[in-house]
C-alpha atoms as a PDB file:
ATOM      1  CA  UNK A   1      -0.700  19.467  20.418  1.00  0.00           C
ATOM      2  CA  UNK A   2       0.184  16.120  20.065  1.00  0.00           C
ATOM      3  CA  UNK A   3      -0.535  15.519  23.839  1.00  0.00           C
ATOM      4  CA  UNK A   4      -3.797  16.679  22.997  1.00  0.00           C
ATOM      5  CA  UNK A   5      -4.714  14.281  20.876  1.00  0.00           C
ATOM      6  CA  UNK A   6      -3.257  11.276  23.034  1.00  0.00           C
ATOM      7  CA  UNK A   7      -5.394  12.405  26.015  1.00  0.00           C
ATOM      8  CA  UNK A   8      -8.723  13.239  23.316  1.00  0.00           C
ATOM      9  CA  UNK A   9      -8.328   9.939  21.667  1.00  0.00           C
ATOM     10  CA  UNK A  10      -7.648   8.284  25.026  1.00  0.00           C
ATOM     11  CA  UNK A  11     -11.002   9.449  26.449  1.00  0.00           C
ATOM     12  CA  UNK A  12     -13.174   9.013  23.964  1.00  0.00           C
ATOM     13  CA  UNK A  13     -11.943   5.497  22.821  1.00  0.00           C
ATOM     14  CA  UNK A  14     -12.631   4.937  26.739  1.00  0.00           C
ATOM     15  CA  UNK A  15     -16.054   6.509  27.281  1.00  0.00           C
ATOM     16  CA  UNK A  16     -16.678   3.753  23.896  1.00  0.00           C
ATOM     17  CA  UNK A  17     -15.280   0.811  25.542  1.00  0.00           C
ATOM     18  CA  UNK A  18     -17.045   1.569  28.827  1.00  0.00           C
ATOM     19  CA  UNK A  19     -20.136   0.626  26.635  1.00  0.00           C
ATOM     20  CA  UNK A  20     -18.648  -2.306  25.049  1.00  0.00           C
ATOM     21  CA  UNK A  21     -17.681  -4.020  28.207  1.00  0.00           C
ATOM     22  CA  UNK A  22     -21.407  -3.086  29.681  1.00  0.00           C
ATOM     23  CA  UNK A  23     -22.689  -4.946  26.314  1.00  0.00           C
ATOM     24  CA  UNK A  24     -20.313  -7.793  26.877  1.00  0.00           C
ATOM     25  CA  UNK A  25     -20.971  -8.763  30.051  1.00  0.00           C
ATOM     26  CA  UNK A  26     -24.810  -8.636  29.667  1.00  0.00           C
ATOM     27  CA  UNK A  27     -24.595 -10.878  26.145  1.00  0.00           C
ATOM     28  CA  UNK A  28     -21.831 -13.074  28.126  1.00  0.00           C
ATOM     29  CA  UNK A  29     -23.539 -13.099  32.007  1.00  0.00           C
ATOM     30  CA  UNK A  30     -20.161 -12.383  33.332  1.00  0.00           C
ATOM     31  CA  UNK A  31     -20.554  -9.905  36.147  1.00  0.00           C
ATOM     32  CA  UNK A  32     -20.491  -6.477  36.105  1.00  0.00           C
ATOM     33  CA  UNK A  33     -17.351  -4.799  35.921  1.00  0.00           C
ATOM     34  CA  UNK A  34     -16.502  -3.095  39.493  1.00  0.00           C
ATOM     35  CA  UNK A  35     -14.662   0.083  39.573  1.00  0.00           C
ATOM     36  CA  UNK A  36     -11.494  -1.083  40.475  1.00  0.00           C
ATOM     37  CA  UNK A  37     -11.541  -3.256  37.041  1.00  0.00           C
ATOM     38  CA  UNK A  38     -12.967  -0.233  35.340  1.00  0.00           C
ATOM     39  CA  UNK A  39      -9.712   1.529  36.573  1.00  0.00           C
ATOM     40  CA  UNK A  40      -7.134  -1.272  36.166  1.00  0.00           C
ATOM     41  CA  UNK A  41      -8.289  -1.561  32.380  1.00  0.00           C
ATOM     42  CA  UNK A  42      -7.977   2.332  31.971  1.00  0.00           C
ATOM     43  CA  UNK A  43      -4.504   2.250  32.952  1.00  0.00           C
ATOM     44  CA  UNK A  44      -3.626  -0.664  31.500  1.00  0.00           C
ATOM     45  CA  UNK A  45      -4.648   0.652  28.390  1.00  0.00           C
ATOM     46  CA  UNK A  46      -2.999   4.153  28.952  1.00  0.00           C
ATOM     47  CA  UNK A  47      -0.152   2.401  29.158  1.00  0.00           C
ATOM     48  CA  UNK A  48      -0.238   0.146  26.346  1.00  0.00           C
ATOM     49  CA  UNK A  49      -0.959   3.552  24.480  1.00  0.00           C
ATOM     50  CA  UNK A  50       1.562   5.264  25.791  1.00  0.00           C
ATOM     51  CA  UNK A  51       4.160   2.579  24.747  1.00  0.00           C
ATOM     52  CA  UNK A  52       3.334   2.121  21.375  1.00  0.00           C
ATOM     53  CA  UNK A  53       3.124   6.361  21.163  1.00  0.00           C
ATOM     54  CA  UNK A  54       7.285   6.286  22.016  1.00  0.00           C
ATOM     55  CA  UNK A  55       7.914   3.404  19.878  1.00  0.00           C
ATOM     56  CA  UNK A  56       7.948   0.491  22.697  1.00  0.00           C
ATOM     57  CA  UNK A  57       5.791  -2.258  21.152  1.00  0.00           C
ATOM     58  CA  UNK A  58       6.951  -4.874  23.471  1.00  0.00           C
ATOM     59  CA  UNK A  59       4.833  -3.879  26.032  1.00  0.00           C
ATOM     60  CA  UNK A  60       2.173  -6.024  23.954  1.00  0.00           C
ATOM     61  CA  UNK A  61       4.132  -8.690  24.549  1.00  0.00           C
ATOM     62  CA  UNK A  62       4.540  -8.168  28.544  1.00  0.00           C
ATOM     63  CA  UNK A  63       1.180  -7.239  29.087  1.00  0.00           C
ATOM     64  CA  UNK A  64      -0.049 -10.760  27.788  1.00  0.00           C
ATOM     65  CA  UNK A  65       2.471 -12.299  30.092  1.00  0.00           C
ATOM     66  CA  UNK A  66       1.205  -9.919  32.932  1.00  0.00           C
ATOM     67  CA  UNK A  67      -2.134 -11.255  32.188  1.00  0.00           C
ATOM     68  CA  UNK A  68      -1.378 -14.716  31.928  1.00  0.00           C
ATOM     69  CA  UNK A  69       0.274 -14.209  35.107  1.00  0.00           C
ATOM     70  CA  UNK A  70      -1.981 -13.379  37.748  1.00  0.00           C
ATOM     71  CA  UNK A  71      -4.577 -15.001  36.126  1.00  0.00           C
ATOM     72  CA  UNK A  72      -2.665 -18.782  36.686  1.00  0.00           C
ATOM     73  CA  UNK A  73      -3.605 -18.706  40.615  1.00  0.00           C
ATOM     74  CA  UNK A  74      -7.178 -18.714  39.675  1.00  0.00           C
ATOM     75  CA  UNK A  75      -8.595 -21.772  39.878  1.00  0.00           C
ATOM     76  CA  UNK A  76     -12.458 -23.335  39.405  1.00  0.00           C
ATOM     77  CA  UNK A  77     -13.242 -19.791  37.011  1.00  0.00           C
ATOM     78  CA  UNK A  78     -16.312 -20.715  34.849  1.00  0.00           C
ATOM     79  CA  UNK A  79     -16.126 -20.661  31.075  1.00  0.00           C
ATOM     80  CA  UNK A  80     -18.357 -17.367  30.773  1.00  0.00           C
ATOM     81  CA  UNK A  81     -15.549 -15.471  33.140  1.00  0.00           C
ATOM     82  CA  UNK A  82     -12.956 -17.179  31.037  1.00  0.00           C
ATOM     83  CA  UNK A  83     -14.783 -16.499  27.763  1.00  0.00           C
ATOM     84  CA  UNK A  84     -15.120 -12.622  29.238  1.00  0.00           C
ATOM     85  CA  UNK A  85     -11.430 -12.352  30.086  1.00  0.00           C
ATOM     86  CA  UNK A  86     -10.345 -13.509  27.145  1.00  0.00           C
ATOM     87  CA  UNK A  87     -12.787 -11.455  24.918  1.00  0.00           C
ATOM     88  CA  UNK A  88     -12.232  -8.077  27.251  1.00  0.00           C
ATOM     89  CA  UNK A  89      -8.329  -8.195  26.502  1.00  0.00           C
ATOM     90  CA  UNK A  90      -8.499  -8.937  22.940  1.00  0.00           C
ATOM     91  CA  UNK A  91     -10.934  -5.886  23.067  1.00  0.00           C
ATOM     92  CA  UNK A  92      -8.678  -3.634  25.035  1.00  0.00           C
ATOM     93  CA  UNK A  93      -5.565  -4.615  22.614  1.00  0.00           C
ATOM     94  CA  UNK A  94      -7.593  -4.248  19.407  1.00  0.00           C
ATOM     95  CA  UNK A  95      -8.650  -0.913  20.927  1.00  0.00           C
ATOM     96  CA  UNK A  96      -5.273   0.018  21.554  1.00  0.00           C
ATOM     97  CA  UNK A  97      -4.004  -0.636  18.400  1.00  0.00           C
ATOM     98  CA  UNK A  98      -6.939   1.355  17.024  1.00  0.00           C
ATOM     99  CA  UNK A  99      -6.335   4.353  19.675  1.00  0.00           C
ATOM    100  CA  UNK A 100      -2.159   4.255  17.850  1.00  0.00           C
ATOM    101  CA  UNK A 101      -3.594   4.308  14.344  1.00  0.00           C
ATOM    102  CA  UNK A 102      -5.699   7.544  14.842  1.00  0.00           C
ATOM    103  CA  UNK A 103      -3.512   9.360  16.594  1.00  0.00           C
ATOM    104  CA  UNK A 104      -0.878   8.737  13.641  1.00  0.00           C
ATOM    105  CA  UNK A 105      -3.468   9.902  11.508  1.00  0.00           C
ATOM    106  CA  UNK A 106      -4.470  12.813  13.318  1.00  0.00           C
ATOM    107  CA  UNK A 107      -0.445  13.839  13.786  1.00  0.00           C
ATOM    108  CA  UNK A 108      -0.172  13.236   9.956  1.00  0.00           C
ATOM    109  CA  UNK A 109      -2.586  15.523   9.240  1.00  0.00           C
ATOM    110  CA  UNK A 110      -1.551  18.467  11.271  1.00  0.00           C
END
């Protein structure tokens, strides 16, 4: 059951954010998202979920260094794909945290 309502929670918290990237892009002009972003934010986010789910909240922590990371070699990025960045991982993090929350509260309830 609980597997269940990882992969429900998962999917639906996804098919929301899809939205709320689309939104944030337009408001910011930043591009459009390709599919390979799409993807790599899906499974970054799975992840991140699936982390916190076992009890591994350092991931946070490594995924912000990840981030950080391969973003350094990037030079001459304009302020709206730097504003985007920024705003799209605070977005997936808060989402994640969100995504942890319910399914404790779902689990609790069952």
């Amino acid at each position: 059951m609980a597997q269940l309502v990882f992969f429900g929670i998962l999917i639906l918290g996804e098919i929301i954010l899809w939205g709320v990237f689309t939104l944030m892009s337009t408001v910011l002009r930043s591009h459009s998202p390709s599919f390979i972003s799409i993807l790599k934010g899906v499974v970054e986010r799975l992840i991140l979920f699936f982390s916190l789910v076992v009890g591994y909240p350092n991931m946070i922590v490594l995924f912000g260094a990840l981030k950080l990371g391969t973003r350094l070699h990037e030079d001459n990025q304009s302020k709206i794909s730097n504003d985007y960045f920024l705003m799209g991982n605070l977005v997936s993090v808060g989402a994640v945290l969100g995504y942890q929350h319910i399914y404790e509260e779902v689990l609790s309830r069952l």
